[in-house]
N, C-alpha and C. Protein backbone atom coordinates (compact mmCIF):
# COMPACT_ATOMS: atom_id res chain seq x y z
N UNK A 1 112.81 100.82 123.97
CA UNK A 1 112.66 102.20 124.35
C UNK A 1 112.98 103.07 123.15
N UNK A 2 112.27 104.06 123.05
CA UNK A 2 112.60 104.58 121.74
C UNK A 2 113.57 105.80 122.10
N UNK A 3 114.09 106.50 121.33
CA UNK A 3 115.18 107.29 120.96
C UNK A 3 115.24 108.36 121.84
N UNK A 4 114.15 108.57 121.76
CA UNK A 4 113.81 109.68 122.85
C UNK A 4 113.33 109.41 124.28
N UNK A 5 113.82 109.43 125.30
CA UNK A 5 113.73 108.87 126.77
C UNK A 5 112.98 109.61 127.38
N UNK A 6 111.48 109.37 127.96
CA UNK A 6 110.77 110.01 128.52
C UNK A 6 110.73 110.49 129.96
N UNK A 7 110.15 111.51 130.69
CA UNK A 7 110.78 111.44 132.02
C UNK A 7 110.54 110.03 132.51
N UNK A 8 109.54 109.58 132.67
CA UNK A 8 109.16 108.72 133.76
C UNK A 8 110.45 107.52 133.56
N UNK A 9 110.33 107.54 132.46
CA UNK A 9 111.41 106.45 132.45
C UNK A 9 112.63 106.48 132.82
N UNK A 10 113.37 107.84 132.58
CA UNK A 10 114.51 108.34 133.35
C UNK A 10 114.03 108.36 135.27
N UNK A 11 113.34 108.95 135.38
CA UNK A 11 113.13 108.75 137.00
C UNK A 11 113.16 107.37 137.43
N UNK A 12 112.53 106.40 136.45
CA UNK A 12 112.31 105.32 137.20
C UNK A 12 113.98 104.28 137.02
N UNK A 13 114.62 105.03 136.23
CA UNK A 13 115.88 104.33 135.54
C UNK A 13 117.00 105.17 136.92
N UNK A 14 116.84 106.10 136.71
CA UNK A 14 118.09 107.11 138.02
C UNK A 14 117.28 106.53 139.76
N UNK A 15 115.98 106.40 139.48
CA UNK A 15 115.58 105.73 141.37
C UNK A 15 116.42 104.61 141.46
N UNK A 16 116.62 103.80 140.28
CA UNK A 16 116.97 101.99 140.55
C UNK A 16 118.70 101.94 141.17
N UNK A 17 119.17 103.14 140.61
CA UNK A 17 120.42 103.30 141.06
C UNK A 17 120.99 102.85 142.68
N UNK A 18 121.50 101.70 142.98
CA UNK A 18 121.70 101.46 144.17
C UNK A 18 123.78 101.27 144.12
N UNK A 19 123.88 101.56 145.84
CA UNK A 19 125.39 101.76 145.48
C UNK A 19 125.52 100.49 146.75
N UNK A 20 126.95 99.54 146.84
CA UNK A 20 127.32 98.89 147.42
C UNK A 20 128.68 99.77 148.64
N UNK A 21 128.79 99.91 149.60
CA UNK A 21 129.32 100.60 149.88
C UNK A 21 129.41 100.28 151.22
N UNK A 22 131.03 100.92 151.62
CA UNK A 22 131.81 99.97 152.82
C UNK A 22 131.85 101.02 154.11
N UNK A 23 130.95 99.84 155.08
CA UNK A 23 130.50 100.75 156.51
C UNK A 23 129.46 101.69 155.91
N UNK A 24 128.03 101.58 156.78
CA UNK A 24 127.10 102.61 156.77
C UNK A 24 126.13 102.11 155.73
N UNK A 25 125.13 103.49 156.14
CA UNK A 25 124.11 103.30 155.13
C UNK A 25 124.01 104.96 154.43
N UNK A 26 124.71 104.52 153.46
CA UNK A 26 124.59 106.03 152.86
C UNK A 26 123.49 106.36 151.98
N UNK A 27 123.20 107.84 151.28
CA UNK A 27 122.20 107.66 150.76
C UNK A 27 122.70 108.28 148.80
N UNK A 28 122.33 107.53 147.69
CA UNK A 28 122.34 107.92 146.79
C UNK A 28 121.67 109.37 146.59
N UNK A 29 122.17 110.54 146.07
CA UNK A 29 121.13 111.60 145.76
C UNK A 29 122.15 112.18 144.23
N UNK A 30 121.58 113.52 144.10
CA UNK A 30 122.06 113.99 142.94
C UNK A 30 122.29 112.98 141.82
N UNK A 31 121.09 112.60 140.87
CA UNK A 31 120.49 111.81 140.09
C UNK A 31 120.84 112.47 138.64
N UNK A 32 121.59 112.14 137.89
CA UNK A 32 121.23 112.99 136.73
C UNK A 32 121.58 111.81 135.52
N UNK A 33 120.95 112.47 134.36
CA UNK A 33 121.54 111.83 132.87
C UNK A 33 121.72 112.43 131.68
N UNK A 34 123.03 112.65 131.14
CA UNK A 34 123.44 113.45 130.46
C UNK A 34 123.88 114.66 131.20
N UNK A 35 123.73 114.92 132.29
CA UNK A 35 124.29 116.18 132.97
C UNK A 35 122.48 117.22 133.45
N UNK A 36 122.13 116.48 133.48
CA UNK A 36 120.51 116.94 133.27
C UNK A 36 119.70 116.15 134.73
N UNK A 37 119.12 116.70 135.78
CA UNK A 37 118.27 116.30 136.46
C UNK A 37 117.23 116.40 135.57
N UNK A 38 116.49 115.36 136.03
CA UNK A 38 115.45 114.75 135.48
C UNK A 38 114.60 115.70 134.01
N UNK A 39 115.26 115.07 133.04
CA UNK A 39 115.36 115.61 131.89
C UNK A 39 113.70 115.36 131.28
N UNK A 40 113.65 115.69 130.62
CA UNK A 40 111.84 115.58 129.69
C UNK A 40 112.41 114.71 128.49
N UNK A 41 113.05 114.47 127.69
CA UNK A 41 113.84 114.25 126.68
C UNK A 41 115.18 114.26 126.74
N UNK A 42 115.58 112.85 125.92
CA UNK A 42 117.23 113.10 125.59
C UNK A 42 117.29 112.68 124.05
N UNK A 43 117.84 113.22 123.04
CA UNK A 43 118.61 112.95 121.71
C UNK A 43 119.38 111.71 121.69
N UNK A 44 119.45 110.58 122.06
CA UNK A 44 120.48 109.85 122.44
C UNK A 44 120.03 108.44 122.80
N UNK A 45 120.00 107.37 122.41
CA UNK A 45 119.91 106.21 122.48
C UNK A 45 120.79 105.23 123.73
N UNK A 46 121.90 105.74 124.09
CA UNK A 46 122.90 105.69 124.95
C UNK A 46 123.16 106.44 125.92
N UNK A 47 122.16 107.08 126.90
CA UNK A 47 122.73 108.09 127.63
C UNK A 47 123.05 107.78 128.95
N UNK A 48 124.14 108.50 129.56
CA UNK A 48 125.04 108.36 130.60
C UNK A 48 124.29 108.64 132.04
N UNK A 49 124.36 108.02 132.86
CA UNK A 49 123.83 107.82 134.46
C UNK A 49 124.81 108.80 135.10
N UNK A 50 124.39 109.41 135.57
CA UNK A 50 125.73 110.11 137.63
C UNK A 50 125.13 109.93 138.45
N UNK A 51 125.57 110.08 139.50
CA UNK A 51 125.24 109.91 140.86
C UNK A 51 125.98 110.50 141.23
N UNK A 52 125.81 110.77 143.19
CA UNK A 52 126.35 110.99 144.23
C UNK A 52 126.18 110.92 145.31
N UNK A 53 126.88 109.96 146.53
CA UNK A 53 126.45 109.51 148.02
C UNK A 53 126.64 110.22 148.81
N UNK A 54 125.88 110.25 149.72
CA UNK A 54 125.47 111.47 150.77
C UNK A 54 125.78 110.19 152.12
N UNK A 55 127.06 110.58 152.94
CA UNK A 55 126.40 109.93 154.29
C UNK A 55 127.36 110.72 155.64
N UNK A 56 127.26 110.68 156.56
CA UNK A 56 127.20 111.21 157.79
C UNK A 56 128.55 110.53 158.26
N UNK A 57 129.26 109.82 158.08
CA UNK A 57 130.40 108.40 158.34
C UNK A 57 131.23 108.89 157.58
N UNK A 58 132.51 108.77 157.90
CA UNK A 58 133.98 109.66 157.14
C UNK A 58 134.43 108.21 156.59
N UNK A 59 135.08 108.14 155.67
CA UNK A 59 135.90 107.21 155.06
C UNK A 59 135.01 106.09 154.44
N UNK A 60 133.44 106.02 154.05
CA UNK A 60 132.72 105.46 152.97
C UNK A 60 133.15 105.81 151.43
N UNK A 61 132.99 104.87 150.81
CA UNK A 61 133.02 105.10 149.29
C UNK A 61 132.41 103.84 148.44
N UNK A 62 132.15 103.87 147.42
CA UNK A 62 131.67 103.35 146.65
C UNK A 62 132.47 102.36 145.65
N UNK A 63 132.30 100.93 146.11
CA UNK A 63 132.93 100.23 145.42
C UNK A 63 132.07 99.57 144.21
N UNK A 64 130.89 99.43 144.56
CA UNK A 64 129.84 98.62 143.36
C UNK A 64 128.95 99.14 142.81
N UNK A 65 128.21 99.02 141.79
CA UNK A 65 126.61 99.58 141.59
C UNK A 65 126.08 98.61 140.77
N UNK A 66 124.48 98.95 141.12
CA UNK A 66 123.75 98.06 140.14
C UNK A 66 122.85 99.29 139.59
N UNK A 67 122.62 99.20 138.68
CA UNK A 67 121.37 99.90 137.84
C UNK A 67 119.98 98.84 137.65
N UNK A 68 119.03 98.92 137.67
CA UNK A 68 117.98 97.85 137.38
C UNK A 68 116.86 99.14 137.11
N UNK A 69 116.68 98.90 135.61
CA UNK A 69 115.78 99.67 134.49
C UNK A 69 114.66 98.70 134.62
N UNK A 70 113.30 99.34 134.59
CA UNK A 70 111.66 98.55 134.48
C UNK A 70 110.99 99.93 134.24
N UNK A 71 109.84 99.20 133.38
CA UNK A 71 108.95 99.65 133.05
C UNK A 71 107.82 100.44 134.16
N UNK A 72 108.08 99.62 134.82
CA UNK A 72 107.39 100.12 136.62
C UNK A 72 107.76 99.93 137.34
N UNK A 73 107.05 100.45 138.63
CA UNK A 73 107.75 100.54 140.34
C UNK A 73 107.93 99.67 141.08
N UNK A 74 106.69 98.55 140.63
CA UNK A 74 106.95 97.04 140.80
C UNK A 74 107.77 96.40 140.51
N UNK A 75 108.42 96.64 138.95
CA UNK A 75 109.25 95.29 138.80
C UNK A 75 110.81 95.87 138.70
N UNK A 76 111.12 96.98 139.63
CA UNK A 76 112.50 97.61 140.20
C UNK A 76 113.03 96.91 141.26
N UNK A 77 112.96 95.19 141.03
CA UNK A 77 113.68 94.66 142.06
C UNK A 77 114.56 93.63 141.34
N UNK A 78 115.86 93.13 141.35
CA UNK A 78 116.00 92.25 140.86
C UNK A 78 115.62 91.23 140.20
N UNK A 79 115.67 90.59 139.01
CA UNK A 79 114.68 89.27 138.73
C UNK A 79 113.74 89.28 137.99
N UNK A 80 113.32 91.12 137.89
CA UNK A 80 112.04 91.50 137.69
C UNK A 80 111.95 92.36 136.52
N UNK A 81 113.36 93.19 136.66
CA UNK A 81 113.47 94.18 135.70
C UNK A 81 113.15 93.88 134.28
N UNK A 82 112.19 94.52 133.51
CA UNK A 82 111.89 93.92 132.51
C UNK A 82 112.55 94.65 131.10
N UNK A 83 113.61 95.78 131.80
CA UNK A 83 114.20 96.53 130.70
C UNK A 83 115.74 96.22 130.99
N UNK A 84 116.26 96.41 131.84
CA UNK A 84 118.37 96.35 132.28
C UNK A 84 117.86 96.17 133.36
N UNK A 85 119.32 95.31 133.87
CA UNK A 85 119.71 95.02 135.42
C UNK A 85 121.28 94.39 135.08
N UNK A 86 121.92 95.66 135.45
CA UNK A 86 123.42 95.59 135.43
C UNK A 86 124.29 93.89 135.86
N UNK A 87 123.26 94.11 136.92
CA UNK A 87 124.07 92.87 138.48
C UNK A 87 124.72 93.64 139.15
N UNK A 88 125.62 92.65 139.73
CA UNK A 88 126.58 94.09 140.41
C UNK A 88 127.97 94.14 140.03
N UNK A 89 128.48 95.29 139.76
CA UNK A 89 129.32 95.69 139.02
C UNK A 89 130.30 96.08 140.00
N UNK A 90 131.39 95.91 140.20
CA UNK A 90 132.77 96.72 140.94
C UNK A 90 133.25 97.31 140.43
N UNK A 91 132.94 98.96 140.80
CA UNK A 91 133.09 99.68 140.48
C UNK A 91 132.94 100.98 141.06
N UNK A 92 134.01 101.71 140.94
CA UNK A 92 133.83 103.41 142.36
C UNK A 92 133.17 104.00 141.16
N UNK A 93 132.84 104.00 139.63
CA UNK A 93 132.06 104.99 138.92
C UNK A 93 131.33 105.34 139.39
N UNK A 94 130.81 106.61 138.95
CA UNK A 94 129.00 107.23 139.66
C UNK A 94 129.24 107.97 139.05
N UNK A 95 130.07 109.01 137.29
CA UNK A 95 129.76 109.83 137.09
C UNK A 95 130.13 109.10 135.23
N UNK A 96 129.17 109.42 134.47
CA UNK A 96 128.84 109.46 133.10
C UNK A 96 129.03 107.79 132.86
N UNK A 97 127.92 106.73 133.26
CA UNK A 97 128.18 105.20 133.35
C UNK A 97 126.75 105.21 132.25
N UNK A 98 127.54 104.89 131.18
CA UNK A 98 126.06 104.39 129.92
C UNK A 98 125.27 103.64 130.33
N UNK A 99 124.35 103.50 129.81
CA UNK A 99 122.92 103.18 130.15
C UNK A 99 122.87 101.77 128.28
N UNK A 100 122.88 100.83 129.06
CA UNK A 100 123.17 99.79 127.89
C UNK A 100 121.73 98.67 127.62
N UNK A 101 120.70 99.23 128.09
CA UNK A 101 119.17 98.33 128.15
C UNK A 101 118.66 98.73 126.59
């Protein structure tokens, strides 16, 4: 990926964002990188993921995440990713988590 991160690739890098999380089905939203919804460009070779879970159920939180980076919409499944795929990580982060593909 070159230096400069294009949208699509950020959209398709902030969609893959999935959270592991205790009781419920919550929903990932507020997507950003670098502090930037869906940016056109970033300066930065390394730039930082956030998130934030949205759910309806009191006392959920976020113990894991996986990131899984691809080139396309197809291969955003495990196994497949042909750019990063974290695994799964334990971890309550969701705000400034580098991006290491």
């Amino acid at each position: 990926m070159s230096k400069i991160l294009k949208s699509t690739a950020l959209i398709l890098l902030l969609a893959a964002v999935s959270a592991n999380l205790h009781a419920g089905k919550p929903e990932v939203h507020a997507l950003k990188c670098e502090h930037l919804v869906n940016p056109m460009a970033l300066n930065t070779t390394t730039p930082r993921l956030s998130w934030k879970l949205l759910s309806d159920e009191p006392g959920q939180y976020q113990s894991a995440y996986e990131i899984i980076v691809a080139s396309s919409p197809t291969l955003l499944e495990p196994g497949k990713a042909n750019l990063w795929n974290t695994g799964k990580v334990e971890s309550s982060q969701s705000i400034l988590v580098p991006y290491n593909g």
